[in-house]
PDB file of N, CA and C in Angstrom:
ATOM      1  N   UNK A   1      47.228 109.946 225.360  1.00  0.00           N
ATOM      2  CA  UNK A   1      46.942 108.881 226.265  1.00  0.00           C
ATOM      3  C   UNK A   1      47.895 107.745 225.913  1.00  0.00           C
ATOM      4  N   UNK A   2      48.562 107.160 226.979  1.00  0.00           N
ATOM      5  CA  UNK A   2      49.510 106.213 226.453  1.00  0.00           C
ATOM      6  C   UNK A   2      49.179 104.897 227.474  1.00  0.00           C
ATOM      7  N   UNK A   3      49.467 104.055 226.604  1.00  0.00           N
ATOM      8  CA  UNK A   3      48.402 102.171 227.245  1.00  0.00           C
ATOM      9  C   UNK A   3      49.959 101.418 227.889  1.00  0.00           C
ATOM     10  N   UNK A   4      49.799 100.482 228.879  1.00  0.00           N
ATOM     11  CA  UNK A   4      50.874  99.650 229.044  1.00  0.00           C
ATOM     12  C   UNK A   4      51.829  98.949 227.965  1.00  0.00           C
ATOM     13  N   UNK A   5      50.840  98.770 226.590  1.00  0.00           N
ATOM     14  CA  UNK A   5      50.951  98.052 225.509  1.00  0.00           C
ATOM     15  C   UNK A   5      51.691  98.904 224.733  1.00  0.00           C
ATOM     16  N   UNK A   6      52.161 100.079 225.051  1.00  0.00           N
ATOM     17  CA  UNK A   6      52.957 100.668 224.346  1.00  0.00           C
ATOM     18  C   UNK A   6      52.395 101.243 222.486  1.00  0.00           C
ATOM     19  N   UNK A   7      51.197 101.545 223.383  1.00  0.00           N
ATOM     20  CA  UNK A   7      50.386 102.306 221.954  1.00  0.00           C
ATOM     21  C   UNK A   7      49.936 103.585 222.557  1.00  0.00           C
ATOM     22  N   UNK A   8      49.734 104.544 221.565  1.00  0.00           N
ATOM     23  CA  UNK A   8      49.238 106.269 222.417  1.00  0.00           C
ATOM     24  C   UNK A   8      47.734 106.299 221.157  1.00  0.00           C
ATOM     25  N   UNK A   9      47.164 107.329 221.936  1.00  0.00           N
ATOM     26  CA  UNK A   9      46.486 108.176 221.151  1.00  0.00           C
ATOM     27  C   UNK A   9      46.495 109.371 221.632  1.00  0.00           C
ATOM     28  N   UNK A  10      46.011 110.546 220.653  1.00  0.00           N
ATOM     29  CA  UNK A  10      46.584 111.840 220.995  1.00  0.00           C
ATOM     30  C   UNK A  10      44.722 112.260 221.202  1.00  0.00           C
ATOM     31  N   UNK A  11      44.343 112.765 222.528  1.00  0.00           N
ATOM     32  CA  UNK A  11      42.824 113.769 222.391  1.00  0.00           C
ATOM     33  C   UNK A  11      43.118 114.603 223.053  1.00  0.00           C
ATOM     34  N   UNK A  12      42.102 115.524 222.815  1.00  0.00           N
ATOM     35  CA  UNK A  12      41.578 116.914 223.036  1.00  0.00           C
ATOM     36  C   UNK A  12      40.444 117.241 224.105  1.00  0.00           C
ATOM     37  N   UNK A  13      40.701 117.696 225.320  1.00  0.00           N
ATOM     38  CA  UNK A  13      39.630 117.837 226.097  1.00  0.00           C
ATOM     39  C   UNK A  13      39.309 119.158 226.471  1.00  0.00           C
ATOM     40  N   UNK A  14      37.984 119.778 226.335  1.00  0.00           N
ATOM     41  CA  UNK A  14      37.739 120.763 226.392  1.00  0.00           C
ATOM     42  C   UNK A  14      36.610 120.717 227.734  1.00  0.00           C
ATOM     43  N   UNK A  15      36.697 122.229 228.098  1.00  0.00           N
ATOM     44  CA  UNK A  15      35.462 122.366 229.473  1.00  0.00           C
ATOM     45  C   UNK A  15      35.598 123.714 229.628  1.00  0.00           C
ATOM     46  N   UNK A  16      34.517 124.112 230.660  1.00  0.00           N
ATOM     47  CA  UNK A  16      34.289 125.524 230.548  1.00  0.00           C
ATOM     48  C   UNK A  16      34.493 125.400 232.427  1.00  0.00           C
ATOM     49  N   UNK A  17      35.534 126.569 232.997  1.00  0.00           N
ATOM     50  CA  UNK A  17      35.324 126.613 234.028  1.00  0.00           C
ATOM     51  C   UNK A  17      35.521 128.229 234.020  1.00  0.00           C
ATOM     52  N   UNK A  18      35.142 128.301 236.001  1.00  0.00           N
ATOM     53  CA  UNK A  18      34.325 129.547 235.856  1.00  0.00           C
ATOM     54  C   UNK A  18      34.864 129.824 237.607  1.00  0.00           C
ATOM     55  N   UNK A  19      35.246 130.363 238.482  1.00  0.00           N
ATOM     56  CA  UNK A  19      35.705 131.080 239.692  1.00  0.00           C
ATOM     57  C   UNK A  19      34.512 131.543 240.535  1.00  0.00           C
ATOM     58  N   UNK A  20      33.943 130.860 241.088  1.00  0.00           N
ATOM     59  CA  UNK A  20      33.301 131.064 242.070  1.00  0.00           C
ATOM     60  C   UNK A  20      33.174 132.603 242.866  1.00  0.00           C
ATOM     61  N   UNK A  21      32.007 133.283 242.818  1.00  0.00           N
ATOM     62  CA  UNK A  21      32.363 134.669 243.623  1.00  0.00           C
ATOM     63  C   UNK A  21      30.933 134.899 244.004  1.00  0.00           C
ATOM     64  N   UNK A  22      31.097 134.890 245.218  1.00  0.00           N
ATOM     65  CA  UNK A  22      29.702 135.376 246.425  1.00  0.00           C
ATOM     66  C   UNK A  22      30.170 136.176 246.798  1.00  0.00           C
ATOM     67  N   UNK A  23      28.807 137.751 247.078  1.00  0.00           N
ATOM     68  CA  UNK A  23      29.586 138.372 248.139  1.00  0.00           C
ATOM     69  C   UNK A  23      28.494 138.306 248.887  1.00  0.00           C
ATOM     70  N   UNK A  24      28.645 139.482 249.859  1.00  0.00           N
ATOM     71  CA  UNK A  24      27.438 140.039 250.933  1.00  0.00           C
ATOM     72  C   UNK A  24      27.187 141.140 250.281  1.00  0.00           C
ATOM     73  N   UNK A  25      26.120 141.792 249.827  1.00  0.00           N
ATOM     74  CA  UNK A  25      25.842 143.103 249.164  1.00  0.00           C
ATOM     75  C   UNK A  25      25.083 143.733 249.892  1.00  0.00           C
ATOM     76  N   UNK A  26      24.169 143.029 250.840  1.00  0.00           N
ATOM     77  CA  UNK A  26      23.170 144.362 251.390  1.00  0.00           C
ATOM     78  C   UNK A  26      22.991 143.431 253.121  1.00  0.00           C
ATOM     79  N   UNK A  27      22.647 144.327 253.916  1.00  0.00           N
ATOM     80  CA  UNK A  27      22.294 143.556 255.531  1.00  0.00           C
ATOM     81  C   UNK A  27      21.474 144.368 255.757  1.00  0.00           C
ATOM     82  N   UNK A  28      20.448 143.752 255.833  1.00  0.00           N
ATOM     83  CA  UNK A  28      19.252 144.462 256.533  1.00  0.00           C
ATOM     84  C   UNK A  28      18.810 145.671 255.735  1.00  0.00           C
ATOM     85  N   UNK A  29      18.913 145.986 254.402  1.00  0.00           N
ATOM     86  CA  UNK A  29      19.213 147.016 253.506  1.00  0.00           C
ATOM     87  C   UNK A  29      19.874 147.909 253.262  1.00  0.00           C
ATOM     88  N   UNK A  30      21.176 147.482 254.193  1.00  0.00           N
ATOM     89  CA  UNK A  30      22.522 148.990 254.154  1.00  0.00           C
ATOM     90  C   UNK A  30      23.204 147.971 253.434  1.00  0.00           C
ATOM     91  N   UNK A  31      23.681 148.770 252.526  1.00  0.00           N
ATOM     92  CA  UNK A  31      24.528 148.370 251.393  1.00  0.00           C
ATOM     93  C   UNK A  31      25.912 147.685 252.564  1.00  0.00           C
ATOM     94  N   UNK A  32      26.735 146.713 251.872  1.00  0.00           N
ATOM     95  CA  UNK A  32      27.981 146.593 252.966  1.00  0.00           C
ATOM     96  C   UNK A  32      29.263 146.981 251.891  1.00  0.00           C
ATOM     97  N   UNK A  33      29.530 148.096 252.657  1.00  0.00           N
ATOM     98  CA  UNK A  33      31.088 148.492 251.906  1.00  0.00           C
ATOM     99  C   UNK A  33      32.091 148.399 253.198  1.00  0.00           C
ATOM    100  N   UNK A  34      32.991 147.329 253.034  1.00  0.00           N
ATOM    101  CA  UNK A  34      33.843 147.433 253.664  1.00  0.00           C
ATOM    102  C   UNK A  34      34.638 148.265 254.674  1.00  0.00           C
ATOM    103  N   UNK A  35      34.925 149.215 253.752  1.00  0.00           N
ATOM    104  CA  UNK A  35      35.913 150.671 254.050  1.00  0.00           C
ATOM    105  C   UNK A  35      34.663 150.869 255.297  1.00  0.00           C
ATOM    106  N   UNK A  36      33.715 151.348 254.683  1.00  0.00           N
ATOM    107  CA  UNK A  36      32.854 152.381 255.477  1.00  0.00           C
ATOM    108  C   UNK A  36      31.836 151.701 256.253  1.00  0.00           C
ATOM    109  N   UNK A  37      31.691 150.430 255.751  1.00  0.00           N
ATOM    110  CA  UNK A  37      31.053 149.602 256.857  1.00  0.00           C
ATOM    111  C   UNK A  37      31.580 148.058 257.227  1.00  0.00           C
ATOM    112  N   UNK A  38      31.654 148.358 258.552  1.00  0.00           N
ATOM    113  CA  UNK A  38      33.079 146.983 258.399  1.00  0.00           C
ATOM    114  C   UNK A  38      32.658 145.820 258.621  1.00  0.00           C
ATOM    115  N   UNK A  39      32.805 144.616 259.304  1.00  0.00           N
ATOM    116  CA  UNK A  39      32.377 143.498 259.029  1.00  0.00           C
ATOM    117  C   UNK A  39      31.312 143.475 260.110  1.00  0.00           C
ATOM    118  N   UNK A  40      31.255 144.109 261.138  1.00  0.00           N
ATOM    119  CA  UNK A  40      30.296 143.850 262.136  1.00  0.00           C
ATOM    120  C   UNK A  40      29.359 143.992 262.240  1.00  0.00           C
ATOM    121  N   UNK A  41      28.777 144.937 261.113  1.00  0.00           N
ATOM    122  CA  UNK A  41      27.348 144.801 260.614  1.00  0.00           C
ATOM    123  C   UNK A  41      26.396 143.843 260.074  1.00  0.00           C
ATOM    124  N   UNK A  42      27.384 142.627 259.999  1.00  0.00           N
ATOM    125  CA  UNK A  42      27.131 141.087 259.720  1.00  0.00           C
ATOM    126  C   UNK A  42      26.843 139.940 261.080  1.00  0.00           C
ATOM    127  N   UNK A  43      27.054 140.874 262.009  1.00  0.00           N
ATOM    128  CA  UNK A  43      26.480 139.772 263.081  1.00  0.00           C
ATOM    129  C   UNK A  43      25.348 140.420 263.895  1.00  0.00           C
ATOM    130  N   UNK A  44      24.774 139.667 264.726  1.00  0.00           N
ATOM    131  CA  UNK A  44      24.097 139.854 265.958  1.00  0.00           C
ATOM    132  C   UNK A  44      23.894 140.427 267.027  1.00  0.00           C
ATOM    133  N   UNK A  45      23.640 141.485 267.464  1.00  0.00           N
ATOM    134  CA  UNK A  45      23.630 141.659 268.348  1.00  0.00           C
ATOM    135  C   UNK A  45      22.997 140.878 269.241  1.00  0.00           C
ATOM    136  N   UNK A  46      23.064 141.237 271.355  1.00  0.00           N
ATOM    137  CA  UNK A  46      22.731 140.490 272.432  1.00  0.00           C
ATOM    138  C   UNK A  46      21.001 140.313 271.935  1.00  0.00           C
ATOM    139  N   UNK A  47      20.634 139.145 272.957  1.00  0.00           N
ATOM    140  CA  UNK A  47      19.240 138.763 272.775  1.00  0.00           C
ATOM    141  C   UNK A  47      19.030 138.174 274.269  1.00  0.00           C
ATOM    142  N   UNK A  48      17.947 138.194 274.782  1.00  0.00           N
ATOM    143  CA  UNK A  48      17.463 137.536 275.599  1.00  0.00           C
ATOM    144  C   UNK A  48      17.077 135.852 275.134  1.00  0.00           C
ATOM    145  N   UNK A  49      17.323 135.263 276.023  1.00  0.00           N
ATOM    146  CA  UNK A  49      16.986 133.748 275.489  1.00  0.00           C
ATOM    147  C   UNK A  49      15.995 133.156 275.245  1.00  0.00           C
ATOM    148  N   UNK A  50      14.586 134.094 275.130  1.00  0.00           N
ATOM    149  CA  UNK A  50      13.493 133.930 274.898  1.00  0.00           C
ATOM    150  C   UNK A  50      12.921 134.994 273.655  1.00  0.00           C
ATOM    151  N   UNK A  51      14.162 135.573 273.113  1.00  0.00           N
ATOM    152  CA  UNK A  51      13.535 136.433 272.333  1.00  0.00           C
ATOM    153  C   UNK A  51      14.111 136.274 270.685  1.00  0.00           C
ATOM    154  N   UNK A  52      13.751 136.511 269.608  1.00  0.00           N
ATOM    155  CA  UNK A  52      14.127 136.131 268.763  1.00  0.00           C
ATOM    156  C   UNK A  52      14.744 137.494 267.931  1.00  0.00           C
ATOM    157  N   UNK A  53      15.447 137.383 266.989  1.00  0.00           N
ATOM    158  CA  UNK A  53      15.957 138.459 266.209  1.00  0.00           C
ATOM    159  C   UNK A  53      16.256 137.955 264.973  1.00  0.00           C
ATOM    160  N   UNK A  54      16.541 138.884 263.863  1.00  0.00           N
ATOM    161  CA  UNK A  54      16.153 138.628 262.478  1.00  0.00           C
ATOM    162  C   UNK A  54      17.341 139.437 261.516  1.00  0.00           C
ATOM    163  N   UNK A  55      18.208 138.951 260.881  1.00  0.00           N
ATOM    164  CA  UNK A  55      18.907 139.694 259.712  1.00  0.00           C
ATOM    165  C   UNK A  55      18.355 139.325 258.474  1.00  0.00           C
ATOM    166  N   UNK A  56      18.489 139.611 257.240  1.00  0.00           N
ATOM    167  CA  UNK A  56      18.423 139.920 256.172  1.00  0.00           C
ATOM    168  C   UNK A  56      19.923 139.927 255.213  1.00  0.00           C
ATOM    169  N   UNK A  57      19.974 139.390 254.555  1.00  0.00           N
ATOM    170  CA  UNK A  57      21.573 139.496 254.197  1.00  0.00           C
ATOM    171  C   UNK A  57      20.891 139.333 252.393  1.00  0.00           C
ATOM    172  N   UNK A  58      21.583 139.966 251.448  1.00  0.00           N
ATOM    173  CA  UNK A  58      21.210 139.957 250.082  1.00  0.00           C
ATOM    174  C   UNK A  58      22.214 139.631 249.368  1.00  0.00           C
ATOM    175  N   UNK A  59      23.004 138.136 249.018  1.00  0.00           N
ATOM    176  CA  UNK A  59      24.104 137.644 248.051  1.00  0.00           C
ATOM    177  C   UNK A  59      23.823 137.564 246.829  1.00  0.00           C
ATOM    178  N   UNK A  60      24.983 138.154 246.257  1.00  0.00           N
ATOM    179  CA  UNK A  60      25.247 138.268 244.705  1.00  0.00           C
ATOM    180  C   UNK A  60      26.420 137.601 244.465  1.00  0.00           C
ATOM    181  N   UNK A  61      25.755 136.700 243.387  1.00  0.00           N
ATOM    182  CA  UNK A  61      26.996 135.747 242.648  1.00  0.00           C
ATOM    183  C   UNK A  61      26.996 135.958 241.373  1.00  0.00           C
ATOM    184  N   UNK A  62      28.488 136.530 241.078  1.00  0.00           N
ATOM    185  CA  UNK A  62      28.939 137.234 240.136  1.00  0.00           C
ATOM    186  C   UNK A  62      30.154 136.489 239.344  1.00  0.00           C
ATOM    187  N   UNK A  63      29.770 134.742 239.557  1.00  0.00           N
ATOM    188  CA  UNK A  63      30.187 134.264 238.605  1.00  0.00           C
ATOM    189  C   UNK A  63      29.552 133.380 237.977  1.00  0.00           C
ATOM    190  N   UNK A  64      30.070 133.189 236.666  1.00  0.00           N
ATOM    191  CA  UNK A  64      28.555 132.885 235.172  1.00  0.00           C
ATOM    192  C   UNK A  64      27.661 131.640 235.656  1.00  0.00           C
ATOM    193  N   UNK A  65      28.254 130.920 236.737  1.00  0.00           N
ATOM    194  CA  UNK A  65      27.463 129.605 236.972  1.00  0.00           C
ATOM    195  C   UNK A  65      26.026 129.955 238.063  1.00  0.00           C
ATOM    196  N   UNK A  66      25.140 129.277 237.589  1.00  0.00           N
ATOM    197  CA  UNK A  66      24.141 129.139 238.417  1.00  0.00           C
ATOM    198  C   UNK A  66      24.741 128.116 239.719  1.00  0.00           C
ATOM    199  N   UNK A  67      24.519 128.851 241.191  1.00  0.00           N
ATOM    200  CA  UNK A  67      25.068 127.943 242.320  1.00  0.00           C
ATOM    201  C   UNK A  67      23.940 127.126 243.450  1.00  0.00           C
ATOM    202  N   UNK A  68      24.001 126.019 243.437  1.00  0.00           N
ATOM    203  CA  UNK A  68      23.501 125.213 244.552  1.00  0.00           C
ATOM    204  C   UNK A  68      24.232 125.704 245.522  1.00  0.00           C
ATOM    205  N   UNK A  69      23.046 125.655 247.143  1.00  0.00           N
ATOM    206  CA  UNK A  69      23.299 125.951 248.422  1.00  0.00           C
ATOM    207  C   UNK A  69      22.707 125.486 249.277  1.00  0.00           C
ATOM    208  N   UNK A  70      22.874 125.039 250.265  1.00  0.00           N
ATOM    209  CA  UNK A  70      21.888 124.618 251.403  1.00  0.00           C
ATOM    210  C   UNK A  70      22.762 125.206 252.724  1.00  0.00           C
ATOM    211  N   UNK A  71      22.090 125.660 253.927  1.00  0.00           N
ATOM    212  CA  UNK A  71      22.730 126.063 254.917  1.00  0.00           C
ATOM    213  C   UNK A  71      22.786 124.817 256.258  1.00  0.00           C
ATOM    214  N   UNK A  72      23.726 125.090 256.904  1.00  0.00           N
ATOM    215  CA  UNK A  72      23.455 124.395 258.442  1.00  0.00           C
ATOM    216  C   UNK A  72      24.091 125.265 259.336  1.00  0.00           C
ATOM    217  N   UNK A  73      23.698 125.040 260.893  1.00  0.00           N
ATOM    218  CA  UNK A  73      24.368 125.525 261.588  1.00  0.00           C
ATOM    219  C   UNK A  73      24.966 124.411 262.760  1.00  0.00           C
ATOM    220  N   UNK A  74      26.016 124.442 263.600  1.00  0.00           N
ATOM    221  CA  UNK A  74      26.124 123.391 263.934  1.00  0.00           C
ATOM    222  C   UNK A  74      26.859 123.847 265.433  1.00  0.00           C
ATOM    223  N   UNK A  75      26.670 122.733 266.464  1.00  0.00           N
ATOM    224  CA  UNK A  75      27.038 122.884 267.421  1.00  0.00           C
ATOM    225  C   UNK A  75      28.680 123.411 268.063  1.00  0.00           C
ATOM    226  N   UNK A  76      29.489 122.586 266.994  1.00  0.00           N
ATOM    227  CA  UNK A  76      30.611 122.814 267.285  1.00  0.00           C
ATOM    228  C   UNK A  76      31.961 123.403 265.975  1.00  0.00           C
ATOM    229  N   UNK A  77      32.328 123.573 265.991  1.00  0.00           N
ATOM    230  CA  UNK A  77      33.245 123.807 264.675  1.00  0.00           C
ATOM    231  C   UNK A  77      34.475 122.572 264.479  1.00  0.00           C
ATOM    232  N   UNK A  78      33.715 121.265 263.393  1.00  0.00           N
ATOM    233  CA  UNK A  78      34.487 120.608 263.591  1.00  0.00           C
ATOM    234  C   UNK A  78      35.324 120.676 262.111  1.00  0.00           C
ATOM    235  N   UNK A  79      36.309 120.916 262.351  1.00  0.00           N
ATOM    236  CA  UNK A  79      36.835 120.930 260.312  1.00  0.00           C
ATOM    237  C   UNK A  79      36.719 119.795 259.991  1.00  0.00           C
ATOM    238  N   UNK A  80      37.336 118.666 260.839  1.00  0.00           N
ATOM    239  CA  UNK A  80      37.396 117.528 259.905  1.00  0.00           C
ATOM    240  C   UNK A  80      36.231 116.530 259.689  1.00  0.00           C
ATOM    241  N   UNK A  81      34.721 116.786 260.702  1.00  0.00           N
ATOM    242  CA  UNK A  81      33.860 115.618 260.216  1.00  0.00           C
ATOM    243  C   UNK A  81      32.424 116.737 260.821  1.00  0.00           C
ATOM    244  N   UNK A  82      31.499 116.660 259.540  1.00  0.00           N
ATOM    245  CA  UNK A  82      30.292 117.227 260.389  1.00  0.00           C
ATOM    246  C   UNK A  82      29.384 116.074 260.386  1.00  0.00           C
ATOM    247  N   UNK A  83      28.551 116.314 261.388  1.00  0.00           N
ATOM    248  CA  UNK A  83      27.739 115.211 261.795  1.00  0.00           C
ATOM    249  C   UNK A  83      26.082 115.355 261.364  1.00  0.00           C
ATOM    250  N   UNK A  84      25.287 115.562 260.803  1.00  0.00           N
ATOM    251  CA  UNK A  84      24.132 116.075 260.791  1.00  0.00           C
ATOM    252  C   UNK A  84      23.445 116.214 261.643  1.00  0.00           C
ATOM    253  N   UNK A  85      23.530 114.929 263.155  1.00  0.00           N
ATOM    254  CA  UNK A  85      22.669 114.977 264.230  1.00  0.00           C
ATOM    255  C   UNK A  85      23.332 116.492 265.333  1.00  0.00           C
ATOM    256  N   UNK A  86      24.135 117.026 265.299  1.00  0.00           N
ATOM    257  CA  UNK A  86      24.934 117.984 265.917  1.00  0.00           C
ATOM    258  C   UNK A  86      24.386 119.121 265.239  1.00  0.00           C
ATOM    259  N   UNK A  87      23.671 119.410 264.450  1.00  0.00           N
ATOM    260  CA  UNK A  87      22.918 120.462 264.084  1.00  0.00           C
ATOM    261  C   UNK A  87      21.931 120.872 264.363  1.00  0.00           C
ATOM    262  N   UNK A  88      22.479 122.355 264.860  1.00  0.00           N
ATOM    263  CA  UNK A  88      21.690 123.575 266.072  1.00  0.00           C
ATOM    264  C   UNK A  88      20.010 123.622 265.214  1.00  0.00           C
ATOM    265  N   UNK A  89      19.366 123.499 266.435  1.00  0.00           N
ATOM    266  CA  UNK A  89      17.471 123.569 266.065  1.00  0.00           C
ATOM    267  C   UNK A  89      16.959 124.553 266.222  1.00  0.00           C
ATOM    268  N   UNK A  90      17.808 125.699 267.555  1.00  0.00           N
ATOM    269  CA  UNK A  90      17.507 126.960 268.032  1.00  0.00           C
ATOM    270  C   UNK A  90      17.700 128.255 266.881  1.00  0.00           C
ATOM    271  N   UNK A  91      19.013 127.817 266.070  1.00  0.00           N
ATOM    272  CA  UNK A  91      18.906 128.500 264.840  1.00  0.00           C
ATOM    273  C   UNK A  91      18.333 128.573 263.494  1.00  0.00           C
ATOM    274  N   UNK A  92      17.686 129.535 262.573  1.00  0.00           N
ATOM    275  CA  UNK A  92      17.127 129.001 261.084  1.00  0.00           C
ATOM    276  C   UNK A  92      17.673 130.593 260.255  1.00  0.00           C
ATOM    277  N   UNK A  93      17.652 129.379 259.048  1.00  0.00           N
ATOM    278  CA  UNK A  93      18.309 130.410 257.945  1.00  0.00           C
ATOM    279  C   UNK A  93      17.276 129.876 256.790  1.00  0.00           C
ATOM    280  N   UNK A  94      16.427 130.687 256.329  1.00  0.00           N
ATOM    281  CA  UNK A  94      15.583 130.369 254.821  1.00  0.00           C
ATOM    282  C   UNK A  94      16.200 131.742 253.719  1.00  0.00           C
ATOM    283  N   UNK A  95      15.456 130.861 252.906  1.00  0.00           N
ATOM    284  CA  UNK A  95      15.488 129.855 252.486  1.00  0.00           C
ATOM    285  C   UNK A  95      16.926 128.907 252.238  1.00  0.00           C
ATOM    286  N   UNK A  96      16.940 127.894 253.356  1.00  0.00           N
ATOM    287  CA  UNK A  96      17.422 126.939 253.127  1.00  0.00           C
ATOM    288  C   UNK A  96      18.679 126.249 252.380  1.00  0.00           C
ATOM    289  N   UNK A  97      17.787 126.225 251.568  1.00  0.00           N
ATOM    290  CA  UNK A  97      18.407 125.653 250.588  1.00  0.00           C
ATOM    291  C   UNK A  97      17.644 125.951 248.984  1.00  0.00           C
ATOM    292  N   UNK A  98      18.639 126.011 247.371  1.00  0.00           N
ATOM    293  CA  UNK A  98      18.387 126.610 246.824  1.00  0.00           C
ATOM    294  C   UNK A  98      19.077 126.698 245.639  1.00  0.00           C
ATOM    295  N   UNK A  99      19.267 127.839 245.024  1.00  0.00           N
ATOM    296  CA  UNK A  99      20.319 128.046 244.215  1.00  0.00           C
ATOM    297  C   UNK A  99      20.031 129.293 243.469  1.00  0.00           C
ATOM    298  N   UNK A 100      21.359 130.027 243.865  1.00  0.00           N
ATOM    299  CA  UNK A 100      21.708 131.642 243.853  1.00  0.00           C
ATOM    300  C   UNK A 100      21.811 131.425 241.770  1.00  0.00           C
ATOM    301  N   UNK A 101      21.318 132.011 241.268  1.00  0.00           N
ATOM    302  CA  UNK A 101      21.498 132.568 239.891  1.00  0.00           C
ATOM    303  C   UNK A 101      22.673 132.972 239.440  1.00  0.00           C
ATOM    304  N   UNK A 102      23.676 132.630 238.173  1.00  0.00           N
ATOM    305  CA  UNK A 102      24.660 132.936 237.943  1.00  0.00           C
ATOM    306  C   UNK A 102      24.569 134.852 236.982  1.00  0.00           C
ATOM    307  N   UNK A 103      25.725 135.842 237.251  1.00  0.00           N
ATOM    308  CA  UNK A 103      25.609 137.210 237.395  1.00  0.00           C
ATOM    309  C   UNK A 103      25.143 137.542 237.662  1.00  0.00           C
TER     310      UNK A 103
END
């Protein structure tokens, strides 16, 4: 560390970091393998607008940190600003919010 005053000191900083890794492991209880099952087993099929439908999705995080999560869904896809009041009511995802267990 070196000061305007033209004095240093020498430290040592240590930390533990760790790579983030979620996957999708199971939908609806079929395992998801890529190769043999491709990504489209991850969405929705058609619905009537009065009718409701239901996935199941089972994530594994397979890196050492315990992870905070909360979901939203939102009206529009804005990258640069989300709004909280723009968040869809017709959709729900539980639990919520949470936190996935690290390995």
């Amino acid at each position: 560390m070196a000061c305007d005053n033209q004095t240093s000191q020498f430290r040592k900083l240590r930390g533990y970091g760790a790579e983030l890794s979620l996957d999708i492991i199971e939908v609806d209880g079929k395992v998801v393998d890529l190769k043999t099952n491709p990504m489209e087993t991850m969405f929705f099929g058609n619905t009537n607008p009065t009718s409701e439908t239901r996935r199941t999705m089972k994530i594994k995080n397979s890196s050492p940190i315990p992870v905070p999560f909360h979901w939203s869904v939102y009206k529009t896809k804005a990258t640069n600003k989300i709004i909280l009041e723009d968040e869809e009511t017709h959709f729900r995802v539980s639990p919520n919010q949470g936190k996935i267990g690290g390995g």
